[in-house]
Protein backbone atom coordinates (compact mmCIF):
# COMPACT_ATOMS: atom_id res chain seq x y z
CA UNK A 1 -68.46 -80.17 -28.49
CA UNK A 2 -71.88 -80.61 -28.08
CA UNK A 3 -71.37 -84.38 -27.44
CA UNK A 4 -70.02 -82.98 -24.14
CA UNK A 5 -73.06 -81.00 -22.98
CA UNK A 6 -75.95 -81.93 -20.62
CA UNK A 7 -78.75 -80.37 -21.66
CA UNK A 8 -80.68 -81.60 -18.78
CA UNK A 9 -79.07 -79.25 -16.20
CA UNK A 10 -75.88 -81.94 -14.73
CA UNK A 11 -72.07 -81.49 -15.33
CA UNK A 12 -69.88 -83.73 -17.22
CA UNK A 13 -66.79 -85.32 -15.74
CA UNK A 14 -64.38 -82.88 -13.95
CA UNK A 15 -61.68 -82.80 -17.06
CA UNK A 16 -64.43 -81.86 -19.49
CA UNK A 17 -65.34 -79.05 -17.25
CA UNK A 18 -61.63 -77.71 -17.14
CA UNK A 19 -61.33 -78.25 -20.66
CA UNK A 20 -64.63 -76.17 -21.20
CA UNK A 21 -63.76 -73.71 -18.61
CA UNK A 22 -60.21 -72.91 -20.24
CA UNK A 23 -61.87 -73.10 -23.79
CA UNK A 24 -64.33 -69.89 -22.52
CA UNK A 25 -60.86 -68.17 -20.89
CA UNK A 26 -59.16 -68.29 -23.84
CA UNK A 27 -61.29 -67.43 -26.62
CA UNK A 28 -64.21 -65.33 -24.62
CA UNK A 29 -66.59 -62.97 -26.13
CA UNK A 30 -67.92 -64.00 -29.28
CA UNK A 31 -64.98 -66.25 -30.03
CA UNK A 32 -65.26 -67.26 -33.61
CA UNK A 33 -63.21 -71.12 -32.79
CA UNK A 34 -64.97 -71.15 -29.27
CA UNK A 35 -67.66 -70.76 -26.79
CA UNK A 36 -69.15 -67.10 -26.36
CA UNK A 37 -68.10 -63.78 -24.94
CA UNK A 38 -66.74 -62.27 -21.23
CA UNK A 39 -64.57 -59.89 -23.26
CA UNK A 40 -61.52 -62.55 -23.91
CA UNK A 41 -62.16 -62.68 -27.61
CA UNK A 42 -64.08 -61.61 -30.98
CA UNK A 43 -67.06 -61.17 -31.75
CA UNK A 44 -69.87 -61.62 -34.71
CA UNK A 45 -71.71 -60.38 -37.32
CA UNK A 46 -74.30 -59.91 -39.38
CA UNK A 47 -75.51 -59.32 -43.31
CA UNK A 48 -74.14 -62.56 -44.42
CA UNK A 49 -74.76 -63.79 -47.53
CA UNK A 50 -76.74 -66.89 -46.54
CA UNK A 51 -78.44 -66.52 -42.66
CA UNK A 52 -78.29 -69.55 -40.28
CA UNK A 53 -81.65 -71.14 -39.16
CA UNK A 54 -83.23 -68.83 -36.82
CA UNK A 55 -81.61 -65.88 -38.11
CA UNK A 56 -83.19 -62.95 -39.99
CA UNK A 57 -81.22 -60.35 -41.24
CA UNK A 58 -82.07 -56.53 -41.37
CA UNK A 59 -82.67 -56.57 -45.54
CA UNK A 60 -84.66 -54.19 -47.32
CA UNK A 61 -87.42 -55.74 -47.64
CA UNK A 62 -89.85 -52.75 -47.13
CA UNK A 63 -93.94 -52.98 -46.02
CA UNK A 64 -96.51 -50.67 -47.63
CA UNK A 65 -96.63 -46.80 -46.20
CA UNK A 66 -97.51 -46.68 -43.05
CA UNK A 67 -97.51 -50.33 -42.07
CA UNK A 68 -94.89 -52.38 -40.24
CA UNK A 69 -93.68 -55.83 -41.00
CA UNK A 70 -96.10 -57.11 -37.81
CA UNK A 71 -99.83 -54.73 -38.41
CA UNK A 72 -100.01 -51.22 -38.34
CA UNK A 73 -99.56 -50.57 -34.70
CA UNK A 74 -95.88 -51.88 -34.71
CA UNK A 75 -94.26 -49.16 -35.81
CA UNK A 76 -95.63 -46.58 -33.43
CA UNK A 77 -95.29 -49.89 -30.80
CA UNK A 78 -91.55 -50.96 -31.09
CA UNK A 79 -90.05 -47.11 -30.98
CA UNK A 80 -87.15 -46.44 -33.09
CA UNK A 81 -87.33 -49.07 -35.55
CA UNK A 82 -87.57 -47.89 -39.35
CA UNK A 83 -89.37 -50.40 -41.97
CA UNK A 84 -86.30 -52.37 -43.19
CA UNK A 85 -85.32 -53.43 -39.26
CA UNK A 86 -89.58 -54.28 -38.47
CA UNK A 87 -89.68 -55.82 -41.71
CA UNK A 88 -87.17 -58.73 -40.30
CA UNK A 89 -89.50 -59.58 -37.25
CA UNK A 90 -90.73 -63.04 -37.65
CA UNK A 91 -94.99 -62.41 -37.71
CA UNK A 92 -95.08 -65.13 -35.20
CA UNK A 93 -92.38 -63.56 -32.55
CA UNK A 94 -94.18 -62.10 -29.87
CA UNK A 95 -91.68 -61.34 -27.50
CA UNK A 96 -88.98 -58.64 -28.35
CA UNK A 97 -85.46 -57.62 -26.85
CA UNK A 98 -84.93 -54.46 -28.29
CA UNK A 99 -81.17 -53.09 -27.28
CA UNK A 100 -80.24 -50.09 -28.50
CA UNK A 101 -77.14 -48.52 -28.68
CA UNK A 102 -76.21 -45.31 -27.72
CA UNK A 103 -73.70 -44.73 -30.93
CA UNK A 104 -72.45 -46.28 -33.95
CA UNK A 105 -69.15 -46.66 -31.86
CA UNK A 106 -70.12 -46.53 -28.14
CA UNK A 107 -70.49 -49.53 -26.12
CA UNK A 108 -73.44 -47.78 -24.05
CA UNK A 109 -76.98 -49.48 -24.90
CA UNK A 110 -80.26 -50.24 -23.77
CA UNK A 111 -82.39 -53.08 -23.78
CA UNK A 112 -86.16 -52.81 -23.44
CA UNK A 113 -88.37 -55.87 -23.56
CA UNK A 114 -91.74 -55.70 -25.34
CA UNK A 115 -94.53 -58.07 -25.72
CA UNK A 116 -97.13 -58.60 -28.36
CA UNK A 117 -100.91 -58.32 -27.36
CA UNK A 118 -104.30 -58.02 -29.58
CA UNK A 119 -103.58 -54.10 -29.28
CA UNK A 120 -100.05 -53.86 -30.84
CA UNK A 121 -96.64 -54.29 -28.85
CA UNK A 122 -96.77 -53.42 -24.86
CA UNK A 123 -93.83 -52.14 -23.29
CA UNK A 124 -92.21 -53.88 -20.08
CA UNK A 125 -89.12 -53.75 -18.34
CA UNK A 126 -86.23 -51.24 -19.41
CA UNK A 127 -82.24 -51.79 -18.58
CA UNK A 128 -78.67 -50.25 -18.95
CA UNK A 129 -76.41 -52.39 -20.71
CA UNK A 130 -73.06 -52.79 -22.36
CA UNK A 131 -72.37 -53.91 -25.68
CA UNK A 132 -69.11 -54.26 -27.98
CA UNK A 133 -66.25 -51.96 -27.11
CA UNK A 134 -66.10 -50.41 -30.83
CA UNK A 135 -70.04 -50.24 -31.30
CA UNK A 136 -71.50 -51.79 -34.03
CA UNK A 137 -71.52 -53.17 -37.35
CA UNK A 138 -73.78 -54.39 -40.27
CA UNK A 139 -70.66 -56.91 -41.63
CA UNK A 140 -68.86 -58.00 -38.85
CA UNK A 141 -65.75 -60.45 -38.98
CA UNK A 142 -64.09 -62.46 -36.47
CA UNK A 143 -62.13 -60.21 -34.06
CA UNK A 144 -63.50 -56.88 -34.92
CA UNK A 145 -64.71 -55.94 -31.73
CA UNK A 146 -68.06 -54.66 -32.90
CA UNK A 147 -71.80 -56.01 -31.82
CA UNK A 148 -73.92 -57.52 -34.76
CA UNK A 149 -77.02 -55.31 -35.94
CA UNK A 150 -79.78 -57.63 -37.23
CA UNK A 151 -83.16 -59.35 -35.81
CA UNK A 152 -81.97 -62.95 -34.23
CA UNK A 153 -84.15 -65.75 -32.52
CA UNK A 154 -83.38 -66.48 -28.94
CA UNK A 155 -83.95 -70.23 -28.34
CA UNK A 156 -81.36 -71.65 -26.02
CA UNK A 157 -79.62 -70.74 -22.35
CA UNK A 158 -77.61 -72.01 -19.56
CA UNK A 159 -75.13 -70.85 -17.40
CA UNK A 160 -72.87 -71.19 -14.34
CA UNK A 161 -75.61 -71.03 -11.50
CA UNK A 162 -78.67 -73.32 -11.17
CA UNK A 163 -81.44 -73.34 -13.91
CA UNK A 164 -83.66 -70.12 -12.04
CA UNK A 165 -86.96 -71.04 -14.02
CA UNK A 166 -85.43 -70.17 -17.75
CA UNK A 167 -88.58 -71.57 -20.27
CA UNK A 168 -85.88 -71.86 -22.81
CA UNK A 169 -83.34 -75.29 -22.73
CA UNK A 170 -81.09 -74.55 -20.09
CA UNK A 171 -77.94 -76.50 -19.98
CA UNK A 172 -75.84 -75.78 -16.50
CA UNK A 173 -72.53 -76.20 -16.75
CA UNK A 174 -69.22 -75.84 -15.43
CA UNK A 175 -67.79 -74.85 -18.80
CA UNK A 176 -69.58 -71.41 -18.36
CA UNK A 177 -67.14 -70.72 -16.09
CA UNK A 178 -64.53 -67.70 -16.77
CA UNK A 179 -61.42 -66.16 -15.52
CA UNK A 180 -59.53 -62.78 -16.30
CA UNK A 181 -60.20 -58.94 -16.88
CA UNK A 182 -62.01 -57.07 -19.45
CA UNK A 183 -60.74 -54.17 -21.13
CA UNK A 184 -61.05 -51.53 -17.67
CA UNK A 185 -59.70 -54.08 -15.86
CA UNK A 186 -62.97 -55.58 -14.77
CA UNK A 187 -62.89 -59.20 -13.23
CA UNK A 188 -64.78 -61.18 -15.53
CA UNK A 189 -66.23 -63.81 -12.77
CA UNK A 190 -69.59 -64.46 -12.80
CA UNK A 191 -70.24 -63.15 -16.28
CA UNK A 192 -71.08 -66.53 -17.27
CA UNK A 193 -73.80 -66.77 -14.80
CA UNK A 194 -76.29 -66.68 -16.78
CA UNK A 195 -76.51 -66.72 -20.72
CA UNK A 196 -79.35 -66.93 -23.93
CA UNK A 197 -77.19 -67.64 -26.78
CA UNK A 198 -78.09 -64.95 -29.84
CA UNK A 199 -78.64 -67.29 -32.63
CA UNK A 200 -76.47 -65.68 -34.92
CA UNK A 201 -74.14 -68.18 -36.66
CA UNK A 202 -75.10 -70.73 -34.38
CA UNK A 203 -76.91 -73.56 -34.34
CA UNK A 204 -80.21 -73.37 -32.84
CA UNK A 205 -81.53 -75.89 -30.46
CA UNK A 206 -78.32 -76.68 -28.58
CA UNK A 207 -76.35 -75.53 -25.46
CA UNK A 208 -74.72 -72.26 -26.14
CA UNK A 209 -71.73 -73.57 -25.64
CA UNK A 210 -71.75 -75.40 -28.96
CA UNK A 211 -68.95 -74.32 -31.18
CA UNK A 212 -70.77 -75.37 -34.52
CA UNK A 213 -70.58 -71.81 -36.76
CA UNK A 214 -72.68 -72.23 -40.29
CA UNK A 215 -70.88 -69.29 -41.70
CA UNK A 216 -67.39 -70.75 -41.16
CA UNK A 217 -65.60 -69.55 -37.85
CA UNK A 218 -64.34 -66.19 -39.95
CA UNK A 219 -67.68 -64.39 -39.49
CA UNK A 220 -67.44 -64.95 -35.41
CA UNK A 221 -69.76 -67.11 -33.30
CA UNK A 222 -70.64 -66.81 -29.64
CA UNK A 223 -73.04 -63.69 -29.40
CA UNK A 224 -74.62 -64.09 -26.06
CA UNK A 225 -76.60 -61.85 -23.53
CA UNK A 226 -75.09 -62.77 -20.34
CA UNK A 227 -73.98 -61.24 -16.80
CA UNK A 228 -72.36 -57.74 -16.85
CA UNK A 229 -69.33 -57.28 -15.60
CA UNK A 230 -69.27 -53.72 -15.65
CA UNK A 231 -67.14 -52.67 -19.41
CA UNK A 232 -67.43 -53.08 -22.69
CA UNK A 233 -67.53 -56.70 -24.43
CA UNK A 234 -66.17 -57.96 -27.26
CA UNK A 235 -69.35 -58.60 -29.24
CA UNK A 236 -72.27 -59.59 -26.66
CA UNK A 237 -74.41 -57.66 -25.01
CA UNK A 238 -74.29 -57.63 -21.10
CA UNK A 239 -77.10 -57.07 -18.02
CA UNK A 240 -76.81 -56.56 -14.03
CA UNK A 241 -76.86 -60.38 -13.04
CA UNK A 242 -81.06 -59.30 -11.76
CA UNK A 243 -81.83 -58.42 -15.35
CA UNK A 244 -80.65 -61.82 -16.80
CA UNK A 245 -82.40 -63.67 -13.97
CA UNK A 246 -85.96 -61.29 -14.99
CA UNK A 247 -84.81 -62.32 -18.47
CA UNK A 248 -84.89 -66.01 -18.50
CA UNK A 249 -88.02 -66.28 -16.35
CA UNK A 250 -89.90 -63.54 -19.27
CA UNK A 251 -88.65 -65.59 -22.56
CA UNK A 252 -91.13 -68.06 -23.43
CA UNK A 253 -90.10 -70.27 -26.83
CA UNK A 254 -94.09 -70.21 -27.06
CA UNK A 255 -93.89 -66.82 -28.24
CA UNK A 256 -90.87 -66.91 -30.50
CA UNK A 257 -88.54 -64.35 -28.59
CA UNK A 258 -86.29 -62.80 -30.82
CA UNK A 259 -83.51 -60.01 -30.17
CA UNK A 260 -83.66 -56.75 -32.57
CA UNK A 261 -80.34 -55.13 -31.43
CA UNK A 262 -77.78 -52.20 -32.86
CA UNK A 263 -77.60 -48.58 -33.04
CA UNK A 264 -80.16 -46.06 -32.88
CA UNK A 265 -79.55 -45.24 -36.33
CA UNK A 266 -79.12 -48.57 -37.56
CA UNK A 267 -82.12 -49.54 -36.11
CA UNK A 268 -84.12 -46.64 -37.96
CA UNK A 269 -83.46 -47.37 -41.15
């Protein structure tokens, strides 16, 4: 599969295109034998026994009273998040998707970016987003239809549309393309726009279309944050085409972005 991409920003010969193209259409959203999510498909996640490089599970590994896993300030910085979830942010990340969802089982959410200075995290831009049609889950299989809840790098991107300025690899191609309806009958065109590949059972450091899965294709594969196309996915999470554009231009792989998503009361713990 990944024999097949151009990381460079060119497409392959027309019949590896359709052949990428249909791949997407058939297995969509967090596809556990395919490329990533659009709502066509499953979805992954997390608490695996063994984590994929650039993956860091939510574990209970718990800093002293009244310290986060990142200084003092972090907790009071990054709102919401309890000592096991700050815990799993790398020291070095200093760049932060936070998406939150509404409900263990809604596929309502926010995302709010954050940014590491000398004075603790800073706050920046805030978005409505969608996320998994059943919610969320700390063990997620294959086809479940739930989001993952851990703390996952964000390394690689691409998409359907010209490279916009993305810091991260961005590999445009035409196998981001995508066809059909989501589950209110959305048209899913354009979802594939733009995408950062979640690195959770990936591997990092290649297109997101690459279908390797570490975990075995039973625990799902795929996790993206891509386009919105206005309903609930099947395991990504989703912005207003704008927001993915702001997105790509704000991650820097200088600053180790990493996503911290789930719901609120995941997240607290």
């Amino acid at each position: 599969m990944s024999s097949s991409i151009n990381r460079t920003g060119g497409v392959r010969p027309a019949l590896t295109a359709l052949v990428l193209a249909l791949s997407v259409a058939l297995t969509g959203c967090g596809g556990g034998t395919g490329p990533a999510d659009g709502a066509r498909a499953s979805a992954a996640g997390t608490d695996a026994p063994a984590a994929p490089s650039g993956t860091t599970q939510a574990r209970p590994s718990r800093p002293s009273a009244g310290t986060g896993a990142s200084g003092s300030t972090d907790s009071a910085r990054l709102p919401g998040l309890g000592p096991r979830t700050l815990a799993a942010i790398p020291p070095k990340a200093r760049q932060v998707v936070l998406v939150t969802g509404r409900g263990r089982n809604s596929s309502a959410s926010t995302v709010a970016l954050y940014r590491r200075t000398d004075a603790g995290w800073e706050p920046g831009a805030e978005w409505p987003a969608h996320n998994a049609l059943r919610g969320w889950t700390d063990d997620h299989h294959a086809g479940d239809l739930r989001s993952p809840i851990g703390v996952f790098a964000l390394t690689d991107a691409g998409g359907l549309l010209a490279d916009p300025g993305s810091k991260l690899p961005y590999d445009r191609s035409g196998g981001f393309t995508t066809v059909g309806t989501g589950f209110e009958g959305e048209p899913l065109v354009g979802s594939f726009d733009y995408v950062v590949a979640i690195n959770y059972n990936r591997r990092p450091g290649t297109s997101p279309l690459d279908w390797t899965r570490p975990l075995g294709a039973g625990r799902g594969g795929g996790i993206w944050l891509h386009v919105d196309h206005g309903g609930p996915t099947h395991g990504c999470v989703s912005l207003a085409q704008r927001h993915m554009k702001e997105l790509l231009l704000t991650l820097d792989p200088a600053q180790h972005p990493v996503v911290v998503m789930g719901d609120a009361k995941s997240l607290a713990r």
